[in-house]
Protein backbone atom coordinates (compact mmCIF):
# COMPACT_ATOMS: atom_id res chain seq x y z
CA UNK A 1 60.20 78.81 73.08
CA UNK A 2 61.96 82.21 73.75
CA UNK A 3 59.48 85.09 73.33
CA UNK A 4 61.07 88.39 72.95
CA UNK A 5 60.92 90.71 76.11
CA UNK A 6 58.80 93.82 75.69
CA UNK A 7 60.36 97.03 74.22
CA UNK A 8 61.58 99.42 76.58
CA UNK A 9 62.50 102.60 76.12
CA UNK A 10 65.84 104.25 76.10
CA UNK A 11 65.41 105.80 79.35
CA UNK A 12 63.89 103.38 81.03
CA UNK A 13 66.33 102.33 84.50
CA UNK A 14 65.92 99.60 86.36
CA UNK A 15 66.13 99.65 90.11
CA UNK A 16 69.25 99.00 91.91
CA UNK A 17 67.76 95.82 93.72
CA UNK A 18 66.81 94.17 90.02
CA UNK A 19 69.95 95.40 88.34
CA UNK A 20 71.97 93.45 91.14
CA UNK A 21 70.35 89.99 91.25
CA UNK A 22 70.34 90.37 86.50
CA UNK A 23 73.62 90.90 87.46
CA UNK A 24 74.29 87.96 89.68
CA UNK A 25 72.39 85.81 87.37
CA UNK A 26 74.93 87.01 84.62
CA UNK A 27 77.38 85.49 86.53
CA UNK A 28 75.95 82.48 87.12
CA UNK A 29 75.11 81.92 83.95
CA UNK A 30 78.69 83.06 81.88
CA UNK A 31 79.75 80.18 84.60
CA UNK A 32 77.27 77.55 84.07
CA UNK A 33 78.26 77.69 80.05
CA UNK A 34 81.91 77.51 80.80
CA UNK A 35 81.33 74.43 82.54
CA UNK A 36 79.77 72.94 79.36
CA UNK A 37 75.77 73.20 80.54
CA UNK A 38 73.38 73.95 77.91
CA UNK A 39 70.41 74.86 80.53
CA UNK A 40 69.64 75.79 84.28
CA UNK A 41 67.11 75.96 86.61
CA UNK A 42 65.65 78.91 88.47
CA UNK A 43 66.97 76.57 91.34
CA UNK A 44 70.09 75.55 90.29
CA UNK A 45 70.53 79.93 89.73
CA UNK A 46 68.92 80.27 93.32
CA UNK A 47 71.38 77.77 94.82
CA UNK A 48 74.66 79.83 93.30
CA UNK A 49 73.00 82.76 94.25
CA UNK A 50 71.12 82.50 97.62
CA UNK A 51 68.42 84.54 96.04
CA UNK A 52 64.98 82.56 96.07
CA UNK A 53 63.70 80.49 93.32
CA UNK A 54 60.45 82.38 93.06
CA UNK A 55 62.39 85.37 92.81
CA UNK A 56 64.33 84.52 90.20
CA UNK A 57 61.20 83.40 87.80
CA UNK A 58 59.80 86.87 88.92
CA UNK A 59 62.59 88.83 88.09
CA UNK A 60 62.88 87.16 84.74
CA UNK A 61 59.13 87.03 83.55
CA UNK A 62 59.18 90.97 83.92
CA UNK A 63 60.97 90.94 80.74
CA UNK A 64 59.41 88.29 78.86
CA UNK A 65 58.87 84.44 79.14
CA UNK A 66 62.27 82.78 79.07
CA UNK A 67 61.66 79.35 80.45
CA UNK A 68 60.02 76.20 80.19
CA UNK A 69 58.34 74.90 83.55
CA UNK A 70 60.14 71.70 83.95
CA UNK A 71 63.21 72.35 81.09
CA UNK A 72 64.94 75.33 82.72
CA UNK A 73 66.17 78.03 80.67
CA UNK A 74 68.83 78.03 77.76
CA UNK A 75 71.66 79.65 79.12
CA UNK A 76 73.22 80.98 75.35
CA UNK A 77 69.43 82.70 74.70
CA UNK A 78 69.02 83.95 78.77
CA UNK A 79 72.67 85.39 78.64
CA UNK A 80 72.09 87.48 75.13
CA UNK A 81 68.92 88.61 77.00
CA UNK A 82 70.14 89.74 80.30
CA UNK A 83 72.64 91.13 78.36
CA UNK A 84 70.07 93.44 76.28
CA UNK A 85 68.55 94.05 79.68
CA UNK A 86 71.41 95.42 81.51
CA UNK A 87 72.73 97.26 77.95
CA UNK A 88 76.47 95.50 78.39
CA UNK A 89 76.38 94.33 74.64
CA UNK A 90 79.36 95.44 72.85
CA UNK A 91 82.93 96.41 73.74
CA UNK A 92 83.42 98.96 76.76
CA UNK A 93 86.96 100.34 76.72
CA UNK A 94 88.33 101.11 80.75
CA UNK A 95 91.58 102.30 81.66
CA UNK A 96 93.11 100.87 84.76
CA UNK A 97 94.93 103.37 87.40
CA UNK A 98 98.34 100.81 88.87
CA UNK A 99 100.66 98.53 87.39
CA UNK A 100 101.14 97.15 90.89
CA UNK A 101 100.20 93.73 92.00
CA UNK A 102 96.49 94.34 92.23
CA UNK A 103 96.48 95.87 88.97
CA UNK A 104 98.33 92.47 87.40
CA UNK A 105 95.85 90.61 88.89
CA UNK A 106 92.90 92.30 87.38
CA UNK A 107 94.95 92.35 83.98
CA UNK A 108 95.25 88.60 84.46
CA UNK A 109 91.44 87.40 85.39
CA UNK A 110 89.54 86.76 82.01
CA UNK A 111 86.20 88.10 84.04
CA UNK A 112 86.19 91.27 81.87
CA UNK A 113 86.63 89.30 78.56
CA UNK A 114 84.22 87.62 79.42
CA UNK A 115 81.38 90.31 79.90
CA UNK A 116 82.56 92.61 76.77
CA UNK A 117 84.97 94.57 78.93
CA UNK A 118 88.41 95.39 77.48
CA UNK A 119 91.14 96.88 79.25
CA UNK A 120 92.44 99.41 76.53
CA UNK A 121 95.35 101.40 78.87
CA UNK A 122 96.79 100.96 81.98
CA UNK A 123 98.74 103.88 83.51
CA UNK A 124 101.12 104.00 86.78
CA UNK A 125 102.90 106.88 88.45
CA UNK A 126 106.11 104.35 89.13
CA UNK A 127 108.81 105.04 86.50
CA UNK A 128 109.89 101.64 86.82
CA UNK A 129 106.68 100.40 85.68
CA UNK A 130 106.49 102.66 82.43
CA UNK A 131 107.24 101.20 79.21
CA UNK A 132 106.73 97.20 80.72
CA UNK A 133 103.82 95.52 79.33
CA UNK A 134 101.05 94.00 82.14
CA UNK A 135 100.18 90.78 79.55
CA UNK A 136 99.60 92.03 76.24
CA UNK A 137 99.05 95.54 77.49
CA UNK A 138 101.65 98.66 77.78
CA UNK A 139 102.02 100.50 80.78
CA UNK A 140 101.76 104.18 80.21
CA UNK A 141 103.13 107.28 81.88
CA UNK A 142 100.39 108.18 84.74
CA UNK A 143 100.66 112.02 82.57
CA UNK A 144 98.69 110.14 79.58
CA UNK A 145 95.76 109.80 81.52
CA UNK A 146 93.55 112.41 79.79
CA UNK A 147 95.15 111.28 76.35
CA UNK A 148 94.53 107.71 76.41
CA UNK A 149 90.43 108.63 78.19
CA UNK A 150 89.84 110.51 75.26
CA UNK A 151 91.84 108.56 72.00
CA UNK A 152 90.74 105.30 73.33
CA UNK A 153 86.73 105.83 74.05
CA UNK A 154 86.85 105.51 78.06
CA UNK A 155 84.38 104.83 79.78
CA UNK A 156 85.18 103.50 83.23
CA UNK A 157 88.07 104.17 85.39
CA UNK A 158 89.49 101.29 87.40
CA UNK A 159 91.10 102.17 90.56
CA UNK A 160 94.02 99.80 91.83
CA UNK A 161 96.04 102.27 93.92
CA UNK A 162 96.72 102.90 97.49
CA UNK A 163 93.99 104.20 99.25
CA UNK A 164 96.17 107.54 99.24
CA UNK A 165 96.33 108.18 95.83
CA UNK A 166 92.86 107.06 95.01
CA UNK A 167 91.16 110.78 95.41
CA UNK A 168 93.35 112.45 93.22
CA UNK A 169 93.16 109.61 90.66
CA UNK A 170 89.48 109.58 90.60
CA UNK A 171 89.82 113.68 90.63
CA UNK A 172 92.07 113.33 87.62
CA UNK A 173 89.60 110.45 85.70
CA UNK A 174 86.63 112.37 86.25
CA UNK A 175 88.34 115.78 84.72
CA UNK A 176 89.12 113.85 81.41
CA UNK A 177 85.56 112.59 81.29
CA UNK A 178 84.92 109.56 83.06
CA UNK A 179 81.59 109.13 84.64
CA UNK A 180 82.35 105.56 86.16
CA UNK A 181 84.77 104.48 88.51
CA UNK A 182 85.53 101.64 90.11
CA UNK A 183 87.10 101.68 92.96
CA UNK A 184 89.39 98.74 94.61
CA UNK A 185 91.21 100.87 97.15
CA UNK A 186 89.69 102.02 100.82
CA UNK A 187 89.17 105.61 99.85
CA UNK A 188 86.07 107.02 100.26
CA UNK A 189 85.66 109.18 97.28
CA UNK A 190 84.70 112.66 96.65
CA UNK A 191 83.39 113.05 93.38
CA UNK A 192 80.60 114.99 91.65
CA UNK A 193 76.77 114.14 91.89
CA UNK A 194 76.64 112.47 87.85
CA UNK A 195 80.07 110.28 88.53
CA UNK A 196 78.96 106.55 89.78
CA UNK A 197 81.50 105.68 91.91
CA UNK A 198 81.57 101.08 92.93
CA UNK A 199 83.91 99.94 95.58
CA UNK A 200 84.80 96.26 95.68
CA UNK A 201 85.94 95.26 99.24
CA UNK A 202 86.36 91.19 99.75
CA UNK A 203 86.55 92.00 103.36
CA UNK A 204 82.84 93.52 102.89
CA UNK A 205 81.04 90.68 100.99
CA UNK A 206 82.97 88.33 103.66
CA UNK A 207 81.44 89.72 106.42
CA UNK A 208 78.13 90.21 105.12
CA UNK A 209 77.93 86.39 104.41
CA UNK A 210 79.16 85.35 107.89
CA UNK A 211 76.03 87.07 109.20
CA UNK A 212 73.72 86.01 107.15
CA UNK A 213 74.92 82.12 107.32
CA UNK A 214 76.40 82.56 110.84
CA UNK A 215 73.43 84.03 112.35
């Protein structure tokens, strides 16, 4: 049976290295339902993940006991609880920076959805690109930007702009408040100490598989 994991309080962080594999779990498991499975393994999660079984189970049992040696865990009760864990419950508004082709493909992916994230404002510098709607949402003039971070609750900035705008957008983003940004371009950004600043580069993850699996 489920037992609830211990209370924690409010300030209470976990470390980078846990809050990456929850987080990789979280993926495998918003997956794993999709697909119509009603429980998983630690090594079913270890095979999607490369991180070790034992791991896993250790990782998990720091919060409380979510499994059943021989059942596997339910994935509906261990996704509410990683959720609780990593503090994603709810709606978090972002505004995405680029109506370009990057930025339509982020629009598109039903990722965020998924995970309680909700694109409320996408803005773009292009004129062109003003006034068109990117699926259900309108693009706005790149001069809203403060606006729209304050009358729509921002919290994260999404980055999908040429590396050579990038600094001045995340300049811009941080000056109306954001203290998250996530960055797709190649800029290395210059931001203050209390703005968390995540780059996504495929190119990255590829090459840091090849050498593990190549080596």
């Amino acid at each position: 049976m489920l037992q609830a994991p211990p209370q924690t309080a409010p300030t209470d962080r976990l470390t980078v290295g846990v809050a990456a594999r929850l987080s990789r779990y979280l993926q495998v498991l918003t997956q794993a339902k999709k697909m119509g499975k009603a429980r998983i393994s630690s090594q079913e999660i270890s095979d999607y993940t490369n991180i070790n079984a034992t791991q896993i189970r250790r990782d998990l049992s720091a919060f409380g006991k979510f499994g059943k040696r021989g059942v596997g865990y339910n994935i509906d009760s261990l996704l509410g609880e990683i959720r609780k864990i990593l503090r994603t419950q709810g709606q978090h508004n972002i505004l995405l920076v680029g109506a370009g082709r990057l930025g339509e493909a982020i629009v598109s992916s039903p990722i965020f959805a998924e995970h309680g994230i909700h694109i409320a404002a996408i803005v773009d510098t292009d004129p062109e690109k003003v006034g068109r709607h990117v699926g259900d949402i309108g693009v706005s003039d790149y001069g809203e930007l403060g606006d729209l971070v304050r009358d729509k609750n921002i919290i994260v900035g999404v980055l999908a702009v040429p590396a050579t705008s990038a600094q001045q957008a995340a300049e811009d983003l941080v000056d109306s408040g954001v203290k998250i940004i996530f960055n797709y371009s190649e800029a290395l950004l210059d931001v203050p100490s209390d703005v968390a600043v995540h780059t996504s580069n495929p190119a990255v993850d590829l090459l840091y598989a090849l050498y593990f699996h190549l080596t």
